[in-house]
C-alpha atoms as a PDB file:
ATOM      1  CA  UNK A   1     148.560  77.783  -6.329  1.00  0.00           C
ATOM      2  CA  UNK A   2     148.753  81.644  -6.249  1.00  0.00           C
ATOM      3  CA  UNK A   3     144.808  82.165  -6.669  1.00  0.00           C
ATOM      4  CA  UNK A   4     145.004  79.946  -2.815  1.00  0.00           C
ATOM      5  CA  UNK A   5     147.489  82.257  -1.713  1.00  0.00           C
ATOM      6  CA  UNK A   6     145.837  85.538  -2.695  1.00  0.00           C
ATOM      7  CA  UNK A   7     142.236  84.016  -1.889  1.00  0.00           C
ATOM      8  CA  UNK A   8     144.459  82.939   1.900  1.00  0.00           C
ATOM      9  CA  UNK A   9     145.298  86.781   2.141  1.00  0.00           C
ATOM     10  CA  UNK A  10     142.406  88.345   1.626  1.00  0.00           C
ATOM     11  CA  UNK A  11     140.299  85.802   4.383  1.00  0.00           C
ATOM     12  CA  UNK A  12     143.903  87.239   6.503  1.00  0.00           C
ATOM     13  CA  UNK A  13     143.183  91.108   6.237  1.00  0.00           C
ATOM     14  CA  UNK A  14     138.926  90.924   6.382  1.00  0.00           C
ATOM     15  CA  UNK A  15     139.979  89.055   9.518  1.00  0.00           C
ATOM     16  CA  UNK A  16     141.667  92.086  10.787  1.00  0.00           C
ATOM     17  CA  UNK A  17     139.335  94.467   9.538  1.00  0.00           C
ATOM     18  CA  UNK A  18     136.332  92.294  11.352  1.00  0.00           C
ATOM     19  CA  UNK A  19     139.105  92.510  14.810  1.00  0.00           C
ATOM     20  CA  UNK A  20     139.172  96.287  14.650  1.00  0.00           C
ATOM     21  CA  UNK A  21     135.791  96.558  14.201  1.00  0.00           C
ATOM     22  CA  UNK A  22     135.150  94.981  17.398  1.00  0.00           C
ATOM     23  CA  UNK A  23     137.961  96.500  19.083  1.00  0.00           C
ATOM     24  CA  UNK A  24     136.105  99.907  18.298  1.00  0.00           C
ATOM     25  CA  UNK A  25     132.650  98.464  19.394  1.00  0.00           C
ATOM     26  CA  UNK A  26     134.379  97.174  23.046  1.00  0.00           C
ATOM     27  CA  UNK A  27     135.146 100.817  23.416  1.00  0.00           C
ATOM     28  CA  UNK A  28     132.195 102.582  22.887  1.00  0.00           C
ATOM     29  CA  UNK A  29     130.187 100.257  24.987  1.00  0.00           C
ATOM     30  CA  UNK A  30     131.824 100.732  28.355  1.00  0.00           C
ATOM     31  CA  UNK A  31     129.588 101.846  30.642  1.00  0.00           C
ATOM     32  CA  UNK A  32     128.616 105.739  30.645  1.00  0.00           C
ATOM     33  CA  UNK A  33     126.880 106.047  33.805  1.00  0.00           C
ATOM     34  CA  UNK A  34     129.811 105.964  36.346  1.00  0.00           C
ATOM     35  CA  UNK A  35     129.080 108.888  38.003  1.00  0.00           C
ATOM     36  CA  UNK A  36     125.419 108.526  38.403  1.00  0.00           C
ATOM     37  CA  UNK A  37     123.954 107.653  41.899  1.00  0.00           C
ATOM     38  CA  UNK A  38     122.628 103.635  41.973  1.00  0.00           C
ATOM     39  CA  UNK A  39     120.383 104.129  45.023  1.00  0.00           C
ATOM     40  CA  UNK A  40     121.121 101.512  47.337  1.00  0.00           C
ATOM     41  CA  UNK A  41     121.024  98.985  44.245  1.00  0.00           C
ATOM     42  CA  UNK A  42     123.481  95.683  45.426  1.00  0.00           C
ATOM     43  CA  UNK A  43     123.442  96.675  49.166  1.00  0.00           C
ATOM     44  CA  UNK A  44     123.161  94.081  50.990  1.00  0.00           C
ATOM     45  CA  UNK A  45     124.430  94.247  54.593  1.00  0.00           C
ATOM     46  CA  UNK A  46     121.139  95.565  56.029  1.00  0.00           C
ATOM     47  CA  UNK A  47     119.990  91.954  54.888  1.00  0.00           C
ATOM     48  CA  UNK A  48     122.592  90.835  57.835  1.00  0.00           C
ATOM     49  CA  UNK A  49     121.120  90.293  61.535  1.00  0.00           C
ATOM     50  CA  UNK A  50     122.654  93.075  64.072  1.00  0.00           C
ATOM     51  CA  UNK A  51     125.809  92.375  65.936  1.00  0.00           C
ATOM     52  CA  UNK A  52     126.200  92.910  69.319  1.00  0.00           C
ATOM     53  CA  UNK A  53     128.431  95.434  69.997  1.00  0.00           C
ATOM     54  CA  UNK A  54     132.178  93.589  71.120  1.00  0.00           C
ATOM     55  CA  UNK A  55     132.994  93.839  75.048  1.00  0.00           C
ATOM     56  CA  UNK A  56     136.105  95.153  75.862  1.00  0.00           C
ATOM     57  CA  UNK A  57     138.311  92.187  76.494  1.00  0.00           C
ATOM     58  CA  UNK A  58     139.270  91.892  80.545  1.00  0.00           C
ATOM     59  CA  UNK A  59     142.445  90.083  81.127  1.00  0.00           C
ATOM     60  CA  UNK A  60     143.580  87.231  80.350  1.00  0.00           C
ATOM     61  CA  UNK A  61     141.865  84.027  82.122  1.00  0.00           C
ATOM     62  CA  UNK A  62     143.453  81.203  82.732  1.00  0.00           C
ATOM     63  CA  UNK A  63     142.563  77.804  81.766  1.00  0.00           C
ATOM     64  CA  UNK A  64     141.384  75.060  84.230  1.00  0.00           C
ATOM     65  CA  UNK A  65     144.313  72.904  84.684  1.00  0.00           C
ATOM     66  CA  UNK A  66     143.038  69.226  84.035  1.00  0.00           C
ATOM     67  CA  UNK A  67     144.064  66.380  86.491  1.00  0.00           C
ATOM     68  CA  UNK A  68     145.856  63.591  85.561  1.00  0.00           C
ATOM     69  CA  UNK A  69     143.980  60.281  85.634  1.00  0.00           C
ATOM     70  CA  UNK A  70     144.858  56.659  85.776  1.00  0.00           C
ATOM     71  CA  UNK A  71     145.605  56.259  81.756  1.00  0.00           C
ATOM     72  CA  UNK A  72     146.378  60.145  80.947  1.00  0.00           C
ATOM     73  CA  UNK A  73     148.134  62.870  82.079  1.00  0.00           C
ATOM     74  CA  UNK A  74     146.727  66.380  82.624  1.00  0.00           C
ATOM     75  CA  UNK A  75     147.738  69.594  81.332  1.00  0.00           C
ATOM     76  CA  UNK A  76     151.720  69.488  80.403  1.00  0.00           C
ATOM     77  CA  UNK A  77     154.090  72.457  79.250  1.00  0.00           C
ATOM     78  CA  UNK A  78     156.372  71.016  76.691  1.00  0.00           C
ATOM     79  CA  UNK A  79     159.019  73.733  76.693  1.00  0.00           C
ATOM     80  CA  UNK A  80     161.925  74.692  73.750  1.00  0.00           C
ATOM     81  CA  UNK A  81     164.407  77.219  74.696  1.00  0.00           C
ATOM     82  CA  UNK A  82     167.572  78.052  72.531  1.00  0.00           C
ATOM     83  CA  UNK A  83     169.533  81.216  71.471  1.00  0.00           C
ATOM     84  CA  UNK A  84     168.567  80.762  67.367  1.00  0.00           C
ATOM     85  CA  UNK A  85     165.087  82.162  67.070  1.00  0.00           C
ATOM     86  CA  UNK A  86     164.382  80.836  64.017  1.00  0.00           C
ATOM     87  CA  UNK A  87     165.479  77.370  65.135  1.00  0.00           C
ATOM     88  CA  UNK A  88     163.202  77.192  68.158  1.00  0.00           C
ATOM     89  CA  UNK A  89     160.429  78.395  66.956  1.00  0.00           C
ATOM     90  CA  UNK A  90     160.778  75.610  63.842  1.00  0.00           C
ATOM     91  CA  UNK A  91     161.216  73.314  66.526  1.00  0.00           C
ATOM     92  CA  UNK A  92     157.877  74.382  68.598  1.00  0.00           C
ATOM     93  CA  UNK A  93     155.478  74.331  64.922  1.00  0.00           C
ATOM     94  CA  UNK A  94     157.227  70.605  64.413  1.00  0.00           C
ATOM     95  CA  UNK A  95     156.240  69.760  67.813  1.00  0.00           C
ATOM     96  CA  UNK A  96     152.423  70.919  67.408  1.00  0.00           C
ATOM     97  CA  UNK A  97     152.386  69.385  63.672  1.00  0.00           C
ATOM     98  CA  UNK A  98     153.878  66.035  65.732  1.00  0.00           C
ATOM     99  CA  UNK A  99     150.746  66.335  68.164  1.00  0.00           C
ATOM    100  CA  UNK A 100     148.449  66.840  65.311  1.00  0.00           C
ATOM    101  CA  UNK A 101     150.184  63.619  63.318  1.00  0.00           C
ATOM    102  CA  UNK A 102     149.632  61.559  66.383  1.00  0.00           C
ATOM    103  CA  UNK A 103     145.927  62.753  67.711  1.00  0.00           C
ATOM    104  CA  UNK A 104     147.381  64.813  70.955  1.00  0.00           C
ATOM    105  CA  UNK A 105     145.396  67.420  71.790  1.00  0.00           C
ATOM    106  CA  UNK A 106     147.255  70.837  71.831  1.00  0.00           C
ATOM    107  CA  UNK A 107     145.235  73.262  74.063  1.00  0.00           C
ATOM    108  CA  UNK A 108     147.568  76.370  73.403  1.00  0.00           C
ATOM    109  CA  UNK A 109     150.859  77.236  71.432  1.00  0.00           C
ATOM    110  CA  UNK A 110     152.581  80.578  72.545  1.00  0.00           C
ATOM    111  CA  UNK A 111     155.894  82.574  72.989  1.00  0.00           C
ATOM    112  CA  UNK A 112     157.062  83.714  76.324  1.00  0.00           C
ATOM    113  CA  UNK A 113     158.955  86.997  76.708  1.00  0.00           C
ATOM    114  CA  UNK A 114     162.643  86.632  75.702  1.00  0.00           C
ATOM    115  CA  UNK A 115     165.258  86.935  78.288  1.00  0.00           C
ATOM    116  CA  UNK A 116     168.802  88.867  78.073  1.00  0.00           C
ATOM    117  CA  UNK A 117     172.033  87.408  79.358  1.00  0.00           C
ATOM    118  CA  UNK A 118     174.789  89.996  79.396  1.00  0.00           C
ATOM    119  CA  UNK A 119     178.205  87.970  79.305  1.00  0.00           C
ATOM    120  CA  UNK A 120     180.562  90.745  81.452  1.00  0.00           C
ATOM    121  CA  UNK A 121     184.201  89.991  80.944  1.00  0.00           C
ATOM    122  CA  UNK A 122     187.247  91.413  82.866  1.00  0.00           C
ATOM    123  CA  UNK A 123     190.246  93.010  81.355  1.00  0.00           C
ATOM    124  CA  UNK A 124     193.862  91.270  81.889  1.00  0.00           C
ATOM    125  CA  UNK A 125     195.238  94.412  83.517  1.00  0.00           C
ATOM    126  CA  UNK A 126     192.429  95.656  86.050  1.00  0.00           C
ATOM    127  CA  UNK A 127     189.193  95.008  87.544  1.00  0.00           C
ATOM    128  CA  UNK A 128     187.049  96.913  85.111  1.00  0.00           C
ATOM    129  CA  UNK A 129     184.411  94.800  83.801  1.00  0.00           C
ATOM    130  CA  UNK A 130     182.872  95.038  80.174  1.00  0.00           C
ATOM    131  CA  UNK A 131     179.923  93.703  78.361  1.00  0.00           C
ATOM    132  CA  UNK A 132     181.297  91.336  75.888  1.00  0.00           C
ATOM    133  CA  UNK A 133     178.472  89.947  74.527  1.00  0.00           C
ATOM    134  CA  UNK A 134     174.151  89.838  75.287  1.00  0.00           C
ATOM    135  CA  UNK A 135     172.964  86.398  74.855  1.00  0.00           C
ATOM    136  CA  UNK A 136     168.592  86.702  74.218  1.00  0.00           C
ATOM    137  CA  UNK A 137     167.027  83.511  74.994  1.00  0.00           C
ATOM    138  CA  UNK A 138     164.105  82.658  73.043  1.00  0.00           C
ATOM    139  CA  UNK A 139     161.551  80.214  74.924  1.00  0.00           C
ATOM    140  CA  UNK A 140     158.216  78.545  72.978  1.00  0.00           C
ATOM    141  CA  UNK A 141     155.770  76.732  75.161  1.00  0.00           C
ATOM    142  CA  UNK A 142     153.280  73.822  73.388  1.00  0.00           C
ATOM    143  CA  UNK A 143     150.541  72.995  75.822  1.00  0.00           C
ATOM    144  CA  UNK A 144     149.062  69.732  75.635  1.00  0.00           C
ATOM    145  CA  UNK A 145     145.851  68.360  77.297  1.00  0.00           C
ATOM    146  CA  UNK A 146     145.114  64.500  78.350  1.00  0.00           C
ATOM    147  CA  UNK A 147     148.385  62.510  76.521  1.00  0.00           C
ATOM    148  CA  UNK A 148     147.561  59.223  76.782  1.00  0.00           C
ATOM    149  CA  UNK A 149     149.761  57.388  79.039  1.00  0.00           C
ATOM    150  CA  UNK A 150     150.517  54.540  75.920  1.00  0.00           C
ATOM    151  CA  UNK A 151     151.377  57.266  73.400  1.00  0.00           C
ATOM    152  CA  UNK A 152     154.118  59.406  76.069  1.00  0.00           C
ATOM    153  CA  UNK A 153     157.492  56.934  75.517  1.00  0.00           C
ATOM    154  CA  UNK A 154     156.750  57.056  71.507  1.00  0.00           C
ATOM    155  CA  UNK A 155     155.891  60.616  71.540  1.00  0.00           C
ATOM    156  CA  UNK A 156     158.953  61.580  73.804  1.00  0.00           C
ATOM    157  CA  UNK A 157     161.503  59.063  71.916  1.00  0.00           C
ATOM    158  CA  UNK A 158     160.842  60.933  68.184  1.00  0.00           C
ATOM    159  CA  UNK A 159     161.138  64.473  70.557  1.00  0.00           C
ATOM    160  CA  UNK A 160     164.376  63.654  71.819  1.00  0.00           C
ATOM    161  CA  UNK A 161     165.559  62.494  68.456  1.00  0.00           C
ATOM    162  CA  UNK A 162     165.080  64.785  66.398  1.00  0.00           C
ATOM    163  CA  UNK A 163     165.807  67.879  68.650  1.00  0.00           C
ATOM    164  CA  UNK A 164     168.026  70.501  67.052  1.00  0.00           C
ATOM    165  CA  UNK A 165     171.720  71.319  68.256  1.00  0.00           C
ATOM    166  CA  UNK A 166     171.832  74.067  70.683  1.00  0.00           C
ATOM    167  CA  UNK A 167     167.862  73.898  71.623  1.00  0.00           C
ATOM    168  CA  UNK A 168     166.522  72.674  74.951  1.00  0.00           C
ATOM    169  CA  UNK A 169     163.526  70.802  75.542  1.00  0.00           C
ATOM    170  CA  UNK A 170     161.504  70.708  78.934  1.00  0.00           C
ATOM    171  CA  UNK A 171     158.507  68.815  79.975  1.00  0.00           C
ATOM    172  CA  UNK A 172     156.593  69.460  83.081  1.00  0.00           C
ATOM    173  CA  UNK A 173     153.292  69.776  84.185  1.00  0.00           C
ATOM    174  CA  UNK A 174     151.689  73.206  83.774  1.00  0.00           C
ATOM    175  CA  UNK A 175     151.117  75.271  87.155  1.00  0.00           C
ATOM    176  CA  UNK A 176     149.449  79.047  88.025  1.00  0.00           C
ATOM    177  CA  UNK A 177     153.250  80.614  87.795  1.00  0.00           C
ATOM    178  CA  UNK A 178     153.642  79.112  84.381  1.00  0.00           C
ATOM    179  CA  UNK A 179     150.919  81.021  83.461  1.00  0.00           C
ATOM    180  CA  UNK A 180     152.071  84.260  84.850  1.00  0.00           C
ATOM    181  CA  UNK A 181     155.362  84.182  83.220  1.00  0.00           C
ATOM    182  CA  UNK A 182     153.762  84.441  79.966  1.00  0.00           C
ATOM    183  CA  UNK A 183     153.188  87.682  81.089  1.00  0.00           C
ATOM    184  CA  UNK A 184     155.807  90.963  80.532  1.00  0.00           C
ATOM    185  CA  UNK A 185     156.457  92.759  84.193  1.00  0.00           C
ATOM    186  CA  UNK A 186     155.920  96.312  83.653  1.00  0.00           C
ATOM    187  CA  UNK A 187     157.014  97.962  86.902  1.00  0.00           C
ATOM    188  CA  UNK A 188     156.802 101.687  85.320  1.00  0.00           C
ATOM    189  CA  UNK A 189     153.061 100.932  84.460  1.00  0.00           C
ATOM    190  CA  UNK A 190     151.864  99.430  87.751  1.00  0.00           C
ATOM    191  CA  UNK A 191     153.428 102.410  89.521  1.00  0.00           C
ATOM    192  CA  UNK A 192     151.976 104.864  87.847  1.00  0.00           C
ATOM    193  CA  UNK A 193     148.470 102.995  88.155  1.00  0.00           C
ATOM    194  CA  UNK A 194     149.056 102.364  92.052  1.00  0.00           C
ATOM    195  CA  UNK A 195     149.114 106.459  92.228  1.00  0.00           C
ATOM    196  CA  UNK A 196     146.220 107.153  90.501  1.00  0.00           C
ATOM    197  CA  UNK A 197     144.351 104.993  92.817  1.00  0.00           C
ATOM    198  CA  UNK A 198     145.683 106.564  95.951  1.00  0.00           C
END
């Protein structure tokens, strides 16, 4: 019994004398060349074809509007608009993951600029008015192309039903000024442009 336990130790330590060993050889054999040039060797992007160089984008264009036809209807704006950001904007990726779920085409899913309410509020003894409070209304817009006439009611009913407390929900069909109020004014800016033109 003790020659297994002495034979068991010594196959223990020439184990760790075989594991240093190595450890020592892993060492030395890291590479010794780093800072020697590799000429070109592994390039590879001149095997690539040549891109075109990328036009400057123009404005933004919009999108034909599509006309409604006997079983469909064309392009729609289904709009959510509520005070909770985080809210509406879970409400806008449910209603494109809906869509997906239910084969609606969604042509384009964006944010339109946010608008400020400032709630004024008069004092009891005066006519001095104050800002009490600034209310910024966040609006999401999911456009949809062509829903099928058959799948509207079913598509609208699970809407309506599961639309969040304190979010509203528009649908209407998508026109020129929808597309311009996706758009920030920026008065300053077109001024200054109007009188470098002149």
């Amino acid at each position: 019994m003790l020659f297994c336990f002495v034979q068991l130790q010594v196959s223990v330590t020439q184990q760790a004398c075989v594991l240093n060993q190595a450890l020592a050889l892993s060492s030395v054999s890291e590479r010794q060349y780093k800072s020697m040039p590799t000429h070109g060797i592994g390039r590879w992007r001149h095997l690539l074809p040549k891109e075109a160089p990328k036009k400057k984008k123009d404005k933004h264009q919009m999108k034909e509007i599509m006309a409604e036809t006997d079983t469909t209807y064309g392009t729609l704006n289904v709009k959510v608009s509520g005070y909770d950001m985080t809210v509406v904007e879970h409400y806008s990726q449910y209603i494109h993951n809906l869509c997906n779920r239910l084969g609606i085409k969604v042509a384009e899913s964006y944010a339109l600029p946010t608008k400020s309410t400032e709630v004024m509020l008069m004092q009891e003894q005066g006519t001095k008015m104050y800002v009490d409070a600034v209310l910024k209304t966040h609006e999401r817009v999911v456009q949809l192309s062509r829903l099928d006439t058959a799948v509207c009611p079913v598509f609208m009913d699970v809407l309506l039903k599961n639309q969040p407390e304190g979010v509203e929900l528009s649908v209407k069909e998508h026109t020129e000024a929808d597309f311009q109020a996706r758009f920030k004014g920026r008065p300053e800016l077109e001024g200054l442009i109007a009188q470098m033109s002149h």
